[in-house]
Protein backbone atom coordinates (compact mmCIF):
# COMPACT_ATOMS: atom_id res chain seq x y z
CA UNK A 1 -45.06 79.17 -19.92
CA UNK A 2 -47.96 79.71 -17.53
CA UNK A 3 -48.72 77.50 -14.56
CA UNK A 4 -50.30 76.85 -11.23
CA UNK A 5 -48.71 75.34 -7.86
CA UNK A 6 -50.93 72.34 -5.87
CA UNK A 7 -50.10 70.08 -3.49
CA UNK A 8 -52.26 67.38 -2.01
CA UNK A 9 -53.04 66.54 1.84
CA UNK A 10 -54.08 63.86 3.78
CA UNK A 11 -57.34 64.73 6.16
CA UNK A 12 -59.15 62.60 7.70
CA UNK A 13 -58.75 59.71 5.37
CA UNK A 14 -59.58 61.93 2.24
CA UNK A 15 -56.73 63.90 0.27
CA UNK A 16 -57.62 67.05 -0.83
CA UNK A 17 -56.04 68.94 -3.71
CA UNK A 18 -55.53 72.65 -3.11
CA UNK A 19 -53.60 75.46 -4.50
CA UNK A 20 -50.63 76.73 -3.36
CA UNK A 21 -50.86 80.40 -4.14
CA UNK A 22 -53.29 82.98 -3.32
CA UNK A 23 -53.13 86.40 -3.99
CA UNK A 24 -49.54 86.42 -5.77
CA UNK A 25 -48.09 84.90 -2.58
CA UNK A 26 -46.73 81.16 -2.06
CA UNK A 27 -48.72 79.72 0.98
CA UNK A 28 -47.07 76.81 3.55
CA UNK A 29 -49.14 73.90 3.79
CA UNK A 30 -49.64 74.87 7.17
CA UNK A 31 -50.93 77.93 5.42
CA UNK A 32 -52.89 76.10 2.91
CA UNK A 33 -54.95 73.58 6.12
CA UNK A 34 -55.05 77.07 8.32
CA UNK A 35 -56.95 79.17 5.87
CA UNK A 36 -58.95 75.42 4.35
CA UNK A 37 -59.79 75.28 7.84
CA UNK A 38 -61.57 78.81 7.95
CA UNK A 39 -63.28 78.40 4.71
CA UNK A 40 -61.33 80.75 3.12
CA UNK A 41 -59.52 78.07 0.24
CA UNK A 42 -61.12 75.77 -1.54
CA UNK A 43 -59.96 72.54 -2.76
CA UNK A 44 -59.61 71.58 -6.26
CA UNK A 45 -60.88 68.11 -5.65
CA UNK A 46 -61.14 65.69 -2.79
CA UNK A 47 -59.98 61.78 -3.39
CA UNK A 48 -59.84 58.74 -1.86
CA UNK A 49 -56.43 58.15 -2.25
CA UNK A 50 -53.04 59.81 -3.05
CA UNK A 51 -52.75 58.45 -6.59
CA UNK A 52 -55.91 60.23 -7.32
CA UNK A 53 -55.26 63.55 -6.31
CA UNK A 54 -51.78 63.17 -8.04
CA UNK A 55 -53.59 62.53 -11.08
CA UNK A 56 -56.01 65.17 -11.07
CA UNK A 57 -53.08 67.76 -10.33
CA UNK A 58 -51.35 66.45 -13.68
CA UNK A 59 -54.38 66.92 -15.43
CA UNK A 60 -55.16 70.08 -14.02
CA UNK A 61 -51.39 71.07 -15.51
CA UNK A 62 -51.64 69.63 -19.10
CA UNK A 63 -55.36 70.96 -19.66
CA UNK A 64 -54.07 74.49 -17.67
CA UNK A 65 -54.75 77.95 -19.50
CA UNK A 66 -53.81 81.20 -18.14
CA UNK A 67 -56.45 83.40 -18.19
CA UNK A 68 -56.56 85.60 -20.98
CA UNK A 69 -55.77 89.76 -19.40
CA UNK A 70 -57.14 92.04 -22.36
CA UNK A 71 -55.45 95.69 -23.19
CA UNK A 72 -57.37 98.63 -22.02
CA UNK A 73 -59.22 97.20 -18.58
């Protein structure tokens, strides 16, 4: 079964949706506000409120599909 890691954090009144790997390696969430912070990860999706961004991650997961890697490339 194929999957991806997100957690959700609180900014500024807004709670942003990010992922929680990049480049094979599990990131802190101090990792994942550091490297927001420099613009190098993006969010999946900014809410209003906790609820939403916990929704969004669950539909991220049920709708999630590995990408495909093809032989020879």
């Amino acid at each position: 079964m194929s999957h991806e890691l997100s957690a959700s954090v609180e900014m500024d009144g807004k709670h942003y949706l990010f992922p929680t790997v990049k480049d094979g390696k599990r990131l802190s969430m101090e990792e994942v506000v550091r490297l927001f912070r420099r613009g190098q990860l993006k969010p999946f999706g900014i809410f209003d409120s906790a609820e939403e961004a916990t929704a969004a991650s669950k539909k991220r997961s049920r709708e999630y599909r590995p990408p495909t890697i093809l032989q020879g490339e």
